[in-house]
Each structure stands twice: as structure tokens, then as C-alpha cells.
C-alpha atoms as a PDB file:
ATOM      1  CA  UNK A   1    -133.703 105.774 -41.559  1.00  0.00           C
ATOM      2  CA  UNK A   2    -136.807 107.323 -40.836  1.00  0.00           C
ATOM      3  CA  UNK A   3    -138.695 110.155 -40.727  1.00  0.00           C
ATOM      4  CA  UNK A   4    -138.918 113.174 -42.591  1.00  0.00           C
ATOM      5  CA  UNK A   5    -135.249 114.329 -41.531  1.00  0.00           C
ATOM      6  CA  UNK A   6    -136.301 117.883 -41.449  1.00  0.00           C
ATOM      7  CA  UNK A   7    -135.610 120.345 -43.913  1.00  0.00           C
ATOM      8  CA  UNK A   8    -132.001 119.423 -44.725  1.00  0.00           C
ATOM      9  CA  UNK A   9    -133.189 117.406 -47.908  1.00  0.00           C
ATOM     10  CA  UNK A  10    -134.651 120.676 -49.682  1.00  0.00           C
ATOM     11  CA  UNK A  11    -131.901 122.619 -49.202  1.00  0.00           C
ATOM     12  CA  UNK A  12    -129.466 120.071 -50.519  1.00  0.00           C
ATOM     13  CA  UNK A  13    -131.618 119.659 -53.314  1.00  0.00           C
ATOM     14  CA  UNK A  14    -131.859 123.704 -54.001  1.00  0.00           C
ATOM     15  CA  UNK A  15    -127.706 123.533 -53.710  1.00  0.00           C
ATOM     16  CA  UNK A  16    -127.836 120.969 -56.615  1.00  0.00           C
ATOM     17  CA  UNK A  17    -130.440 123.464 -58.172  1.00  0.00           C
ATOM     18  CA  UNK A  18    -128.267 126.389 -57.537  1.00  0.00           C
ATOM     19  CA  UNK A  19    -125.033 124.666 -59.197  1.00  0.00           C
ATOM     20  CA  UNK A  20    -126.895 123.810 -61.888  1.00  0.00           C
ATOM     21  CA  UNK A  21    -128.452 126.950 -62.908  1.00  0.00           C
ATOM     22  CA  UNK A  22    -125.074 128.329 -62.528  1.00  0.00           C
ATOM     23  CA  UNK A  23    -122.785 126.065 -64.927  1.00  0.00           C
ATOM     24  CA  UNK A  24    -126.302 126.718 -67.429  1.00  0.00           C
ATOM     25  CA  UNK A  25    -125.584 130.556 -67.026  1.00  0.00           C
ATOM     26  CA  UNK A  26    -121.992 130.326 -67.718  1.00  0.00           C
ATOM     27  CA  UNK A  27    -122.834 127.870 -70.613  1.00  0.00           C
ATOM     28  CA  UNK A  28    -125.124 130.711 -72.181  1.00  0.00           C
ATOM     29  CA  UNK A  29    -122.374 133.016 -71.986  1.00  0.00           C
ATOM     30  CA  UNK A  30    -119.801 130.878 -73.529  1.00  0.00           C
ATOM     31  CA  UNK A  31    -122.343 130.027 -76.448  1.00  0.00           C
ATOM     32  CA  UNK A  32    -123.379 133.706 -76.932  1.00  0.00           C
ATOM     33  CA  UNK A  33    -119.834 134.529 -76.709  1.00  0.00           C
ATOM     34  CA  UNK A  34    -119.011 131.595 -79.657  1.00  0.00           C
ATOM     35  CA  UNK A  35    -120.824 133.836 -81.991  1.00  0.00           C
ATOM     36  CA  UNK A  36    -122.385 130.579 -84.175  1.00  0.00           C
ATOM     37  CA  UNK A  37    -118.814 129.079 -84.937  1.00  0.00           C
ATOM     38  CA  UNK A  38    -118.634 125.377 -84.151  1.00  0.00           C
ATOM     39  CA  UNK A  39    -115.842 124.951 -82.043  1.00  0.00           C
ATOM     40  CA  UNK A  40    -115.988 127.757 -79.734  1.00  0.00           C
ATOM     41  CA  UNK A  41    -120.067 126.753 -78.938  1.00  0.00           C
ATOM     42  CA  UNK A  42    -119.132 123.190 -77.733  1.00  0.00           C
ATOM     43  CA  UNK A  43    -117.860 124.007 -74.170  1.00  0.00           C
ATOM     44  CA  UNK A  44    -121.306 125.875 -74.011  1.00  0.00           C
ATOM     45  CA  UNK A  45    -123.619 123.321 -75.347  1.00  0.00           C
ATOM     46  CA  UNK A  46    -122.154 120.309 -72.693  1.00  0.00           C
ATOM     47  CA  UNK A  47    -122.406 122.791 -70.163  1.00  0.00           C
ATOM     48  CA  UNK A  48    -125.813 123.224 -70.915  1.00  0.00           C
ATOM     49  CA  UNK A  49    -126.941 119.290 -71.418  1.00  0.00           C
ATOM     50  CA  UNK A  50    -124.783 118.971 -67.628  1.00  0.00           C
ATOM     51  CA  UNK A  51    -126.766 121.427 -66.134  1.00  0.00           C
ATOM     52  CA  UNK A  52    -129.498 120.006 -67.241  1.00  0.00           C
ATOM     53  CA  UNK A  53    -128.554 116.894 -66.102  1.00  0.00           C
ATOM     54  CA  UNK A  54    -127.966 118.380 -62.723  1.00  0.00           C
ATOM     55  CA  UNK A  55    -131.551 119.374 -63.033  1.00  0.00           C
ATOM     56  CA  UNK A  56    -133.059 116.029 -63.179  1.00  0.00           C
ATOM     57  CA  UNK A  57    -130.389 114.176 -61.159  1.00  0.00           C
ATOM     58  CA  UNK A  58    -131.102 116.329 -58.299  1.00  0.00           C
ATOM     59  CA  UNK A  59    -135.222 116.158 -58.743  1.00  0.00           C
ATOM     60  CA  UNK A  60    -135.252 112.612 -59.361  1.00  0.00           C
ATOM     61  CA  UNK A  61    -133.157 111.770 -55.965  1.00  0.00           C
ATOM     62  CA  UNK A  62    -134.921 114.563 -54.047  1.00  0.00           C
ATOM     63  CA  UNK A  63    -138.118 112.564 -54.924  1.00  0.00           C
ATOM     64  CA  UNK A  64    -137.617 109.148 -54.835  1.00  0.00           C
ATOM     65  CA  UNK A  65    -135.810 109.689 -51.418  1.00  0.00           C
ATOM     66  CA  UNK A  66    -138.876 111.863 -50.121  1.00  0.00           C
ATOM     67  CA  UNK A  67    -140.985 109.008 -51.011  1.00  0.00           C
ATOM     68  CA  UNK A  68    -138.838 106.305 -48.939  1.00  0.00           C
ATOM     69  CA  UNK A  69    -138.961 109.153 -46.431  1.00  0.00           C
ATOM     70  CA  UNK A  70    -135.102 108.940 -45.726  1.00  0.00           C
ATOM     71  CA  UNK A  71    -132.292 111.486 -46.427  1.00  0.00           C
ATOM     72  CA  UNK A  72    -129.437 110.198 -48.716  1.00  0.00           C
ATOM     73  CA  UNK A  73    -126.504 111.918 -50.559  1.00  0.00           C
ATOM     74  CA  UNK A  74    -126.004 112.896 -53.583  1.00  0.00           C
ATOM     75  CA  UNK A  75    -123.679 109.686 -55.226  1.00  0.00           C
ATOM     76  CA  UNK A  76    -119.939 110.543 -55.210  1.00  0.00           C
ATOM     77  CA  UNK A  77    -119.849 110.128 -58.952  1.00  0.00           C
ATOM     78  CA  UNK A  78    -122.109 112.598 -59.116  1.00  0.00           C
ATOM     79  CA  UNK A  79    -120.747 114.857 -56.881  1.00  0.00           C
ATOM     80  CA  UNK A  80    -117.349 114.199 -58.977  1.00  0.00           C
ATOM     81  CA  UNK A  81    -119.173 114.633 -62.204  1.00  0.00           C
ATOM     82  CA  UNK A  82    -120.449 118.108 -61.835  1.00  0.00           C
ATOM     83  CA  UNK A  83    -117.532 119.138 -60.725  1.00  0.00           C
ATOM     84  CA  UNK A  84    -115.009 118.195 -62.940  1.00  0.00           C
ATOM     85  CA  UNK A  85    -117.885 119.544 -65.228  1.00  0.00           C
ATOM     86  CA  UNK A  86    -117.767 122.839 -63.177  1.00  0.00           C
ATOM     87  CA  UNK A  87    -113.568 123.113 -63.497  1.00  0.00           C
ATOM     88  CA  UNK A  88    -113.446 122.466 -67.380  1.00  0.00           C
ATOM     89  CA  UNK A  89    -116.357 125.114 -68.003  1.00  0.00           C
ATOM     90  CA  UNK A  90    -113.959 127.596 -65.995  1.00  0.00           C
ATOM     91  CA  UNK A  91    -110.436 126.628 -67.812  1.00  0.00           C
ATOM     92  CA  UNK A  92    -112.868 127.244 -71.398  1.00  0.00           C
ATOM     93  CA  UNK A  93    -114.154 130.328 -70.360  1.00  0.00           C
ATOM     94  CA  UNK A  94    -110.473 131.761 -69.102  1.00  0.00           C
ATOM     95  CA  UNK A  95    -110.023 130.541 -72.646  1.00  0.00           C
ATOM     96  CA  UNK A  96    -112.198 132.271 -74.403  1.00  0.00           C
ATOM     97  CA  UNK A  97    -111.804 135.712 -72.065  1.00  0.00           C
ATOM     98  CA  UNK A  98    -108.313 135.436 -73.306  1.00  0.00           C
ATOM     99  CA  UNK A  99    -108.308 134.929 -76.714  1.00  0.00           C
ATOM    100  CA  UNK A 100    -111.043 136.903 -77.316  1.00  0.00           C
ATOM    101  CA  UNK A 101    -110.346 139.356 -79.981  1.00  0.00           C
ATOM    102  CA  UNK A 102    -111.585 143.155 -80.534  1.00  0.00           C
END
């Protein structure tokens, strides 16, 4: 395919941007919430790396499909990926809202 396809690749890529940036917040808030015990950080610091991961994914597609000039998907796995990411960051932070003490 062709063409520039319009403007549909910069949103999808400012979705991916959006997702990401919001597992990272929710990662920050289960790590400041771990208060520098091991355990409780961990959920926080793999939400971080995936967001980050998100990050590049999504800029490294965006660009090497601007530069064929076509408009692909994001891969299932990834698609998959960030959101089983996105479903285990929720279940650990219901965890730690409820077992949160004082």
C-alpha cells in the first residue's frame, strides 16, 4: 500500500503513547505506594520497563512504517502483550488498595 494513508497512523501511534504513559503512571503509584520494600515495588517496576517498552515499540513501528510510506498494525502479540500487562497492573493495584494498612 501506498501513500501517506492520512493521519490515521499518528493517532494510532499517540493511542500506543497514551496507553503507555498510563500503565507508567499507575506503575509510579504502585512503587510510591511500595514504600522501598521489595516485594510490593515489583508490580511497579515491570509496569514501568512495559511502558517503556510501549514507548519504543510504538516509535519504532510508527517510523519504520512512515518510511515504507504504508499503514500497518500494531502486531497482535503486541496488542496481547500490553494488555495482559494492563490487566495484571490492575488485579496488583486492587491488591495493594486493599491490603493497604493505616
Amino acid at each position: 500500500m501506498s501513500g501517506d494513508g492520512g493521519l490515521q497512523p499518528e493517532r494510532t501511534v499517540m493511542a500506543w503513547q497514551r496507553t503507555a504513559l498510563g500503565l507508567g503512571g499507575v506503575s509510579a503509584l504502585l512503587l510510591h505506594h511500595a514504600n522501598g520494600q521489595l516485594g510490593p515495588s515489583i508490580p511497579g517496576v515491570v509496569g514501568l520497563l512495559v511502558a517503556l517498552a510501549t514507548l519504543v515499540l510504538a516509535e519504532v513501528h510508527h517510523e519504520r512504517h512512515r518510511e515504507q510510506q504504508e499503514s500497518s498494525p500494531m502486531g497482535r502479540g503486541a496488542v496481547r502483550g500490553v494488555s495482559a500487562a494492563a490487566v495484571l497492573l490492575s488485579l496488583a493495584s486492587m491488591a495493594v488498595v486493599l491490603t493497604r494498612q493505616g
